[in-house]
C-alpha atoms as a PDB file:
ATOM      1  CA  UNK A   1      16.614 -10.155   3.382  1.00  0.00           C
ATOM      2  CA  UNK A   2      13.260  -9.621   2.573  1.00  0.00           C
ATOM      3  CA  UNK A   3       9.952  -9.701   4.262  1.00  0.00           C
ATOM      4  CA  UNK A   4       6.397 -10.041   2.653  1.00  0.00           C
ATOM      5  CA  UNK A   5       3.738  -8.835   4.681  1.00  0.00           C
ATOM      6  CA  UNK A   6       0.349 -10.431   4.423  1.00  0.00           C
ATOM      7  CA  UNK A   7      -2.307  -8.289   6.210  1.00  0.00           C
ATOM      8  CA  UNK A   8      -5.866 -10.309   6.513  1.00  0.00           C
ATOM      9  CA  UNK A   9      -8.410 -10.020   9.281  1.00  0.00           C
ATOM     10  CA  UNK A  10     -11.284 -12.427  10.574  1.00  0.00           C
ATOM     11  CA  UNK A  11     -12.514 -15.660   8.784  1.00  0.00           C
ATOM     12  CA  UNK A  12     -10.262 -14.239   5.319  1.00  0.00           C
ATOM     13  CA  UNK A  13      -7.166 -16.160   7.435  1.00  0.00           C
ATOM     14  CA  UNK A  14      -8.619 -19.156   5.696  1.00  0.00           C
ATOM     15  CA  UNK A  15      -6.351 -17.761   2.265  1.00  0.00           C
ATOM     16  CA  UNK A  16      -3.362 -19.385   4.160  1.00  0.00           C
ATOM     17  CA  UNK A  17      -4.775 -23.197   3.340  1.00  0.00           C
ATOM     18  CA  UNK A  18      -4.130 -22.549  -0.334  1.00  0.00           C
ATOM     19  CA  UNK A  19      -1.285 -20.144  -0.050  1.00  0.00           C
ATOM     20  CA  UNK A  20       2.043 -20.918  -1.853  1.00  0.00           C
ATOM     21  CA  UNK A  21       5.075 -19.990   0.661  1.00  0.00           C
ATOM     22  CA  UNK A  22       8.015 -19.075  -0.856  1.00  0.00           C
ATOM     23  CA  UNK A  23      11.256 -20.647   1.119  1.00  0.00           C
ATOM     24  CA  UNK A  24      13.162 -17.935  -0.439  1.00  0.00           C
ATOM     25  CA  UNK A  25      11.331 -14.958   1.903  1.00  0.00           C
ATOM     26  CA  UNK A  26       9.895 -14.768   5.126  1.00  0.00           C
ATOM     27  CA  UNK A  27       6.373 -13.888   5.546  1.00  0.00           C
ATOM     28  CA  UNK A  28       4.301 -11.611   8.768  1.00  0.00           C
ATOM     29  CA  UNK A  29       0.990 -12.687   8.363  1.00  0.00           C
ATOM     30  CA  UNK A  30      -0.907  -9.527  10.187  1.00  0.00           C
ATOM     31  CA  UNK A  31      -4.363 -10.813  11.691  1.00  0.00           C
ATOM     32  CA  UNK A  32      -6.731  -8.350  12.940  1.00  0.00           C
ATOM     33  CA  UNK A  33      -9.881 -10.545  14.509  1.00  0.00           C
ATOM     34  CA  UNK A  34     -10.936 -11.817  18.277  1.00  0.00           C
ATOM     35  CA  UNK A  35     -10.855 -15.415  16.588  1.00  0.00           C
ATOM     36  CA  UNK A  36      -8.493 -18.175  17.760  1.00  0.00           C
ATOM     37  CA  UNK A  37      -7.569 -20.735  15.164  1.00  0.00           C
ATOM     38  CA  UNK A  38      -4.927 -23.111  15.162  1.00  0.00           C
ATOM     39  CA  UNK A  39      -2.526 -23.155  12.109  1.00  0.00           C
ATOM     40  CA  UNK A  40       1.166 -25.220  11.166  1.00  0.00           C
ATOM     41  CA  UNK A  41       2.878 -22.762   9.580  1.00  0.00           C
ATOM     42  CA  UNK A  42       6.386 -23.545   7.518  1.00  0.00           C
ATOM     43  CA  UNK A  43       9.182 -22.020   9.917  1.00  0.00           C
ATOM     44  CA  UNK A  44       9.433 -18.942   7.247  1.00  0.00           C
ATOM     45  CA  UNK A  45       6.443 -18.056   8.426  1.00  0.00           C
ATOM     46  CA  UNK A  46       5.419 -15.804  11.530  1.00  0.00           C
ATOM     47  CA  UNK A  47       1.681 -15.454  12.509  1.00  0.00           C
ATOM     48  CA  UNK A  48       0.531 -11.711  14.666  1.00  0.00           C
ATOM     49  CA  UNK A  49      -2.338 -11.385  15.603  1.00  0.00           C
ATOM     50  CA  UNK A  50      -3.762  -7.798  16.175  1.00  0.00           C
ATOM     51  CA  UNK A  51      -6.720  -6.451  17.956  1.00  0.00           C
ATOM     52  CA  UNK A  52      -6.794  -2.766  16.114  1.00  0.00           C
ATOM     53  CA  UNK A  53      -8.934  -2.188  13.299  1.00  0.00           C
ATOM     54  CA  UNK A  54      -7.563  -0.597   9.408  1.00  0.00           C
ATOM     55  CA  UNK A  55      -5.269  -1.740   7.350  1.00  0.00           C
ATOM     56  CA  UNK A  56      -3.500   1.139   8.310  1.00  0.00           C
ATOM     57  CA  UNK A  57      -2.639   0.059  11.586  1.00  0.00           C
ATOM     58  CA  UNK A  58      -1.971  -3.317  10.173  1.00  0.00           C
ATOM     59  CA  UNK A  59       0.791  -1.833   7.666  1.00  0.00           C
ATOM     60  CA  UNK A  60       2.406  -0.195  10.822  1.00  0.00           C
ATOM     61  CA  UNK A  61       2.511  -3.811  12.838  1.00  0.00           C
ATOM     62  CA  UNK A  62       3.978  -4.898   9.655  1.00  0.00           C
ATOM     63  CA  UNK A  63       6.988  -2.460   9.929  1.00  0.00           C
ATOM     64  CA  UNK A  64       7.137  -2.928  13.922  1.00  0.00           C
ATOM     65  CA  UNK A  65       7.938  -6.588  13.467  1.00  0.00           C
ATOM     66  CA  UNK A  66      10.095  -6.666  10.515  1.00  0.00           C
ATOM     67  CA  UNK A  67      13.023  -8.010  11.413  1.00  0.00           C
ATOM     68  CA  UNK A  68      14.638  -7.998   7.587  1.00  0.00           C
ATOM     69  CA  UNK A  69      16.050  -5.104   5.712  1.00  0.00           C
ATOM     70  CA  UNK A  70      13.574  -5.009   3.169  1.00  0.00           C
ATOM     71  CA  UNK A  71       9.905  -5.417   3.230  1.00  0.00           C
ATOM     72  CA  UNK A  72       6.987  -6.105   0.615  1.00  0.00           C
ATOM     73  CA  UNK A  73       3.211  -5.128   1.686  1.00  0.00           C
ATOM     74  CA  UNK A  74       1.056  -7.456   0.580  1.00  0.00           C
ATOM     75  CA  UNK A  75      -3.007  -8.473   0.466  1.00  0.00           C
ATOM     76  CA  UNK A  76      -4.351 -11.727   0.908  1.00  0.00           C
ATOM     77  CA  UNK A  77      -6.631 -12.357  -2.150  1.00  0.00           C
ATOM     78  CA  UNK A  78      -2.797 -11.268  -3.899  1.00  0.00           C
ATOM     79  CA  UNK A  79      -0.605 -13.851  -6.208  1.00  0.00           C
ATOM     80  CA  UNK A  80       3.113 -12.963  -6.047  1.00  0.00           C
ATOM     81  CA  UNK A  81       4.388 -14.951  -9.509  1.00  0.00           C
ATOM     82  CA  UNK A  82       7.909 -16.537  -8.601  1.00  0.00           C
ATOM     83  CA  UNK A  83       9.762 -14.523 -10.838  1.00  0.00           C
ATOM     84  CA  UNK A  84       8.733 -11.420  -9.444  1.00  0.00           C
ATOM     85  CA  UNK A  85       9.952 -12.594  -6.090  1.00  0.00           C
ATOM     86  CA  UNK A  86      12.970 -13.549  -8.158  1.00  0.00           C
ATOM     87  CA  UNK A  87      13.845  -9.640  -9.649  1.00  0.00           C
ATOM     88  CA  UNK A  88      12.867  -8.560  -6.372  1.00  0.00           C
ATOM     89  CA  UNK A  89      15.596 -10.307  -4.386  1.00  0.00           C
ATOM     90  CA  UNK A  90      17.600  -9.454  -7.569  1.00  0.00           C
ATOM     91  CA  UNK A  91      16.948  -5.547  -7.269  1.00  0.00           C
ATOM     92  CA  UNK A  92      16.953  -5.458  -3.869  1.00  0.00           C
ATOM     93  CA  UNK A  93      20.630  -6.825  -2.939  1.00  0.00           C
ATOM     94  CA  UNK A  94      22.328  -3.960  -4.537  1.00  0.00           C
ATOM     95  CA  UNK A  95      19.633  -1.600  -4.202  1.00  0.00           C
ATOM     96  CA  UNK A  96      20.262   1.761  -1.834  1.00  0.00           C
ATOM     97  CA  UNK A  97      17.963   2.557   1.198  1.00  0.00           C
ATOM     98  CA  UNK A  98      16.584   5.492  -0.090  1.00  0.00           C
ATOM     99  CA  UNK A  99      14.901   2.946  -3.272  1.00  0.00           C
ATOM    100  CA  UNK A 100      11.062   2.259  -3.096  1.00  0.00           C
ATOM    101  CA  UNK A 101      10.460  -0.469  -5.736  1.00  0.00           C
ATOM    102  CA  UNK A 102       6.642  -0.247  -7.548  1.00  0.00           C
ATOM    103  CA  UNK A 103       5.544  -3.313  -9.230  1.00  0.00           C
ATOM    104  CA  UNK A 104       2.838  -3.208 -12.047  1.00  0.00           C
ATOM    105  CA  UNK A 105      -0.155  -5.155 -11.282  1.00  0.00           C
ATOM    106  CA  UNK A 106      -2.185  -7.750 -13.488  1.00  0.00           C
ATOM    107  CA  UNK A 107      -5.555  -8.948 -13.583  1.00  0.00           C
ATOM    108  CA  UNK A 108      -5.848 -12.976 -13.503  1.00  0.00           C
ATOM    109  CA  UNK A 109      -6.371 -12.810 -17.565  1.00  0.00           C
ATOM    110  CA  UNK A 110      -3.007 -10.831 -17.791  1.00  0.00           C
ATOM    111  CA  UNK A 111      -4.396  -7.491 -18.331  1.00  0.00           C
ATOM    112  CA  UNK A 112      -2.425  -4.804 -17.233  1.00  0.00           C
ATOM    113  CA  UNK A 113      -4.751  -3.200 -14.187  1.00  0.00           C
ATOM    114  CA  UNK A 114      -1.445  -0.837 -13.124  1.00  0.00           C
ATOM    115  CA  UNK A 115       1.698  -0.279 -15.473  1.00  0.00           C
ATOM    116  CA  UNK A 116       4.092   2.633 -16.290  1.00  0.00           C
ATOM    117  CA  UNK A 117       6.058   4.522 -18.823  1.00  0.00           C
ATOM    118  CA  UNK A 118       8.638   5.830 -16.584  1.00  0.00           C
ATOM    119  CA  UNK A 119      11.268   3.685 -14.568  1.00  0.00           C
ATOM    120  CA  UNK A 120      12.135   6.483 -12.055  1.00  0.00           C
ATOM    121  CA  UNK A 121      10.863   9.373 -10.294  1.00  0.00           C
ATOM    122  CA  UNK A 122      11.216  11.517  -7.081  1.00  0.00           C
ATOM    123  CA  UNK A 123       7.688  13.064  -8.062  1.00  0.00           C
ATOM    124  CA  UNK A 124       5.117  12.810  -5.658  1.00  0.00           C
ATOM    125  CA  UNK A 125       2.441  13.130  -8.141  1.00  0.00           C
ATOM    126  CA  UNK A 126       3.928   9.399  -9.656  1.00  0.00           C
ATOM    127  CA  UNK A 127       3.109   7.489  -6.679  1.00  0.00           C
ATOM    128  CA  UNK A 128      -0.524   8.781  -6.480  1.00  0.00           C
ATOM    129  CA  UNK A 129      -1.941   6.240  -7.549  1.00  0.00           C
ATOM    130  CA  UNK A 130      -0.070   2.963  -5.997  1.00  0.00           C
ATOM    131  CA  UNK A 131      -1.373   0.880  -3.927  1.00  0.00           C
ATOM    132  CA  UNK A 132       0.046  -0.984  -0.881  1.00  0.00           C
ATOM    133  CA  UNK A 133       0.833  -4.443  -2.526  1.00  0.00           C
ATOM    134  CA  UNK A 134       3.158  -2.506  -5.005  1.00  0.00           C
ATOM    135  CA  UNK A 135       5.647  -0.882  -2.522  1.00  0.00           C
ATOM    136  CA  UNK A 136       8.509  -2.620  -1.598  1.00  0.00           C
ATOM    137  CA  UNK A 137      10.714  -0.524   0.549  1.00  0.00           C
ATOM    138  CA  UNK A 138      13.651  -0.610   2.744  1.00  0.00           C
ATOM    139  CA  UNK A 139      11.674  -1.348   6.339  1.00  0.00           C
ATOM    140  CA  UNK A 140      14.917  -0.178   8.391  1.00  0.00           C
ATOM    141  CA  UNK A 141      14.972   3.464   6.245  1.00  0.00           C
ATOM    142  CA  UNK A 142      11.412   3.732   7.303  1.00  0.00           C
ATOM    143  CA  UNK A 143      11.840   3.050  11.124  1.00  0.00           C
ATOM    144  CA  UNK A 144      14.601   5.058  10.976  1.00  0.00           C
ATOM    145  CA  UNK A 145      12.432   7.694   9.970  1.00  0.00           C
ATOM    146  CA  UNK A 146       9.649   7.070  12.303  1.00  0.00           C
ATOM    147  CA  UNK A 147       7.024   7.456   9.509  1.00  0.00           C
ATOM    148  CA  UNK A 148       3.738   4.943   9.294  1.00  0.00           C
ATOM    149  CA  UNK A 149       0.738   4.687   7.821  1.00  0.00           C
ATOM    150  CA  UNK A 150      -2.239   7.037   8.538  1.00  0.00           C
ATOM    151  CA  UNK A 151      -4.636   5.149  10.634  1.00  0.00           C
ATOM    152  CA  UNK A 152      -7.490   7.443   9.860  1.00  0.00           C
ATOM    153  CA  UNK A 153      -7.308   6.521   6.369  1.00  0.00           C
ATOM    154  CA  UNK A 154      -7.268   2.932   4.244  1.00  0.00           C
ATOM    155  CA  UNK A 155      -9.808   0.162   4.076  1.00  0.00           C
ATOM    156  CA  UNK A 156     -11.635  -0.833   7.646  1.00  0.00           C
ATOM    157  CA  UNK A 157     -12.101   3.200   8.531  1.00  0.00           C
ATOM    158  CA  UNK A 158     -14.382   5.609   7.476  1.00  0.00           C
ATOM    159  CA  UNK A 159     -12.076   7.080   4.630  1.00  0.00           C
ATOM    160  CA  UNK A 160     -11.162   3.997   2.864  1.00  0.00           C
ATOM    161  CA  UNK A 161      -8.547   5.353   0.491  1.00  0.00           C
ATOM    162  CA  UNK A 162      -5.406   6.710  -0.494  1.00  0.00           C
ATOM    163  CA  UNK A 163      -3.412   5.899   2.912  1.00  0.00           C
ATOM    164  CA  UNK A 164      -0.907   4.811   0.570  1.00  0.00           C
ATOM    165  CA  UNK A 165       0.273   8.013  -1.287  1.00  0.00           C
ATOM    166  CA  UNK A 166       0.342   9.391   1.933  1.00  0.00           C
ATOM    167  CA  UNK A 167       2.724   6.928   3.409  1.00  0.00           C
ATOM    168  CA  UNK A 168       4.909   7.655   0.369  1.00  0.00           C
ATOM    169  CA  UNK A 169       4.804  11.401   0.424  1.00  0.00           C
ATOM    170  CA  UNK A 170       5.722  11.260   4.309  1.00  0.00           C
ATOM    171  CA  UNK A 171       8.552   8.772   3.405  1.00  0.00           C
ATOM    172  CA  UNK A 172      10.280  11.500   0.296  1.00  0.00           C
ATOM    173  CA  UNK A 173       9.844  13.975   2.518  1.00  0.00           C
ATOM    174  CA  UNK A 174      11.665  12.113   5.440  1.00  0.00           C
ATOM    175  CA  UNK A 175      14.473  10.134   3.422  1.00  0.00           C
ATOM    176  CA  UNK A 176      16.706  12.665   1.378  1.00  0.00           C
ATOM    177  CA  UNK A 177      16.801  11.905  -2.330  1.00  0.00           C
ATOM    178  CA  UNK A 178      13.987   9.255  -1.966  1.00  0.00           C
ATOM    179  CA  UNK A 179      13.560   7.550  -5.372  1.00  0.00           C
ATOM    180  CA  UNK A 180      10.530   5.681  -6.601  1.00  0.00           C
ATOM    181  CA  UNK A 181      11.869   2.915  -8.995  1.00  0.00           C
ATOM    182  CA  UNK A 182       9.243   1.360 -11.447  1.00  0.00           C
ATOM    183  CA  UNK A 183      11.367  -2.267 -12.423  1.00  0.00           C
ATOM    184  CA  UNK A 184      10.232  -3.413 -16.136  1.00  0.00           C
ATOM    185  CA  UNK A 185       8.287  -6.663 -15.732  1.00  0.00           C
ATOM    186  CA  UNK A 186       7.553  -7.034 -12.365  1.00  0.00           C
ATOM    187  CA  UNK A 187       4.191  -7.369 -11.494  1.00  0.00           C
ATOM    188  CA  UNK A 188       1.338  -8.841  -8.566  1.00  0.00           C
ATOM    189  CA  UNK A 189      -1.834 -10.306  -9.590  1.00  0.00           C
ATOM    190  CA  UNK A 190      -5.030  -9.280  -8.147  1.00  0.00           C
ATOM    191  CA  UNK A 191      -8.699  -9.323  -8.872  1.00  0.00           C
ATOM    192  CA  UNK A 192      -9.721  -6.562 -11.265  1.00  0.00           C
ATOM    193  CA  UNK A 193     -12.330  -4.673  -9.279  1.00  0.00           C
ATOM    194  CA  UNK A 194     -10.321  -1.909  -7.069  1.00  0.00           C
ATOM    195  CA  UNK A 195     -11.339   0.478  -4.459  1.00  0.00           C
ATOM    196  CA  UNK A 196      -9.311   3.428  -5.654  1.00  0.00           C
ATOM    197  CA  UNK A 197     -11.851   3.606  -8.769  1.00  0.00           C
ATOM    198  CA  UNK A 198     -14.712   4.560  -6.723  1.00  0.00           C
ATOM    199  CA  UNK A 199     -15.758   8.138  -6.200  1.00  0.00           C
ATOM    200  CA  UNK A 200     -19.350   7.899  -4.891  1.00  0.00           C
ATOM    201  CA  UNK A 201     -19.186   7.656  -0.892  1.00  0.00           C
ATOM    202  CA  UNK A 202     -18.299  10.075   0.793  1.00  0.00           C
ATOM    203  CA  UNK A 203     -15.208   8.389   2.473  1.00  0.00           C
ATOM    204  CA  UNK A 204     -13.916   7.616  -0.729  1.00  0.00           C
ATOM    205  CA  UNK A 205     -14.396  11.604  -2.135  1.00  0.00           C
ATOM    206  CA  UNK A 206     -13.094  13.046   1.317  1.00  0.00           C
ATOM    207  CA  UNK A 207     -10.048  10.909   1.025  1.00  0.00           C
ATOM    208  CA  UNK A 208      -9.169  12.842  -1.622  1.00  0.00           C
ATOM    209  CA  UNK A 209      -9.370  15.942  -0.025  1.00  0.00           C
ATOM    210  CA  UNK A 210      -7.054  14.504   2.651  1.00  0.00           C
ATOM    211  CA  UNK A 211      -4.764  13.271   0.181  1.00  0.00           C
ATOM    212  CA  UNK A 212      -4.725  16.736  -1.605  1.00  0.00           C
ATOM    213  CA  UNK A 213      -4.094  18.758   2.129  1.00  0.00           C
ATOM    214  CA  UNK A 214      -1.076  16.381   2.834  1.00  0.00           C
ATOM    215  CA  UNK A 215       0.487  16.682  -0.266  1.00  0.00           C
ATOM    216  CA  UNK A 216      -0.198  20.210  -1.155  1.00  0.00           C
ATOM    217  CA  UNK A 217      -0.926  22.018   1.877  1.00  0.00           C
ATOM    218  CA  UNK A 218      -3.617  24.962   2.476  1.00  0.00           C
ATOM    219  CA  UNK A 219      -4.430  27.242   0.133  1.00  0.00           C
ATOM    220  CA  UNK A 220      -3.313  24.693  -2.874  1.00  0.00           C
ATOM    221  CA  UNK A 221      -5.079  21.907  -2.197  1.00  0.00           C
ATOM    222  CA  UNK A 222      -8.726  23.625  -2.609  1.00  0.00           C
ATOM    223  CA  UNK A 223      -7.052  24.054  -6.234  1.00  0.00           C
ATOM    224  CA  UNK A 224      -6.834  20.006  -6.599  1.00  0.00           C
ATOM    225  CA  UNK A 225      -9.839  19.415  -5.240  1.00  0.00           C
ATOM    226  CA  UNK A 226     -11.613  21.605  -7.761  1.00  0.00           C
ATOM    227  CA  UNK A 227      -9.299  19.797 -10.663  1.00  0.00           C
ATOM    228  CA  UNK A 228     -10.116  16.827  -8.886  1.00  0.00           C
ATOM    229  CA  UNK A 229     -14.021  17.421  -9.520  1.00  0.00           C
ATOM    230  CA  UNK A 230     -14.119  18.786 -12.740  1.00  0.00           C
ATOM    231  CA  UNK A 231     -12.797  15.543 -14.072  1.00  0.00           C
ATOM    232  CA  UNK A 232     -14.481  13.299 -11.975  1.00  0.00           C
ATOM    233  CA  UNK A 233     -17.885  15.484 -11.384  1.00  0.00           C
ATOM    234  CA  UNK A 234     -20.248  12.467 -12.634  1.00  0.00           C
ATOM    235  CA  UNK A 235     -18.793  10.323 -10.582  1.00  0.00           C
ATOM    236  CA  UNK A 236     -18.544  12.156  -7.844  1.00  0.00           C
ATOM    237  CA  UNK A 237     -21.781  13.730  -7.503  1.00  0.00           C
ATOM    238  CA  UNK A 238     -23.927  14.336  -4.436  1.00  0.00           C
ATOM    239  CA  UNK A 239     -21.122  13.634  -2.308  1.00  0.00           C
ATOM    240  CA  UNK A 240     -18.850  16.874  -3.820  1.00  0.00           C
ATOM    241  CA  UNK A 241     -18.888  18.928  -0.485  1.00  0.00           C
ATOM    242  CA  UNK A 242     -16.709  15.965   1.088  1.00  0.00           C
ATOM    243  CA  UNK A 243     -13.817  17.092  -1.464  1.00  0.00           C
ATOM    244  CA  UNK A 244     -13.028  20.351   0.612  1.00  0.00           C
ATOM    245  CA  UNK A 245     -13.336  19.019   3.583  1.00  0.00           C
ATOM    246  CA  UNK A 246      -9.496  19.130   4.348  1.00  0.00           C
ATOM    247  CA  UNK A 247      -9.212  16.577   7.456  1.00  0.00           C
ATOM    248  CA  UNK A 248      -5.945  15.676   8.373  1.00  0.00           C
ATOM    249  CA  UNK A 249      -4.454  12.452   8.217  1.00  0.00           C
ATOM    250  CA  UNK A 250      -3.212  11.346  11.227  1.00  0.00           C
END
């Protein structure tokens, strides 16, 4: 019923000797390297290897090979706590297609890195800042509407962020009444340090602009981009051109 996967590339495969399977799922574990290594995986378990480069394009595999209703992105330096699996399953048996589940997200002290106030939406502007281990969406509504990933955008290409709000927008435009469900209490754990916090490169600032283009459109997003730098100016700086630079996501 549902599907976790695991994107990794090269020599960070090694995560699966100290990975915890869960007989409960069933886990794609989406390898992008050259490498050939040898592994006994529990029957749960299917191993692709890829030979594209980006996340992105790893997401998309992800959805290609899915052969369960529902399916949970997922990092490999991530720790899915039982009972989160547990509400999962829980919210996902009676859930509708048109549901995308967020989960909250923990540091490994227990502080809250992502959480939220509001247990529904069909705002795009509430989704801007998830990330790709939080969505857990029905994989046959998304083939069904033929939308992926951006695979000029995400980690491993030269603008490293915000694929993920994209992928979301492209779904609620796609699936009528689209609803972005934020559960109470379920959470991922990850390390504390996060891309989406830096501004200064200029992949990470013209990301943004990308973002603000799908989302918006032209003329409106040249008015998010200048938001966008008058609260994050500082951060931002040298690289501030990059914020109007409009390319389109793929």
């Amino acid at each position: 019923m549902l599907t976790i996967a695991i994107s990794t590339f090269n020599k960070r495969i090694d995560f699966l000797n100290d990975y915890c399977f869960d007989d409960r799922v069933f886990y794609l574990i989406n390898w992008q390297s050259p490498i050939n290594y040898n592994f006994k995986l529990p029957d749960n378990v299917k191993l692709i290897q890829l030979n594209t480069v980006g996340v992105a394009c790893s997401r998309n595999a992800a959805i290609d090979f899915c052969q369960t209703p529902w399916i949970w992105f997922m990092d490999d330096d991530v720790v899915i706590p039982n009972d989160s699996i547990s509400q999962v399953l829980g919210l996902i048996h009676s859930a509708n297609q048109n549901n995308v589940f967020i989960s909250g997200v923990k540091s490994p002290e227990g502080l809250d890195i992502k959480s939220y106030n509001l247990s529904c939406s069909d705002n795009v502007r509430s989704i801007l800042s998830v990330g790709t281990i939080q969505i857990i969406a029905n994989a046959t509504a998304i083939k069904n509407a033929k939308v992926q990933f951006p695979t000029n955008m995400g980690a491993g290409t030269e603008n490293n962020l915000c694929d993920e709000p994209v992928f979301l927008h492209r779904l609620s435009k796609t699936i009528k009444n689209l609803k972005f469900v934020f559960p109470s209490g379920l959470y991922v754990i990850h390390p504390l340090e996060r891309s989406g916090s830096v501004y200064s490169t200029k992949g990470s600032v013209r990301s943004r602009a990308m973002l603000f283009r799908e989302i918006y459109g032209l003329p409106l997003c040249v008015f998010a981009s200048i938001y966008f730098l008058c609260r994050h100016r500082k951060q931002i700086g040298k690289f501030w051109i990059y914020l109007f630079s409009f390319k389109r996501a793929s």
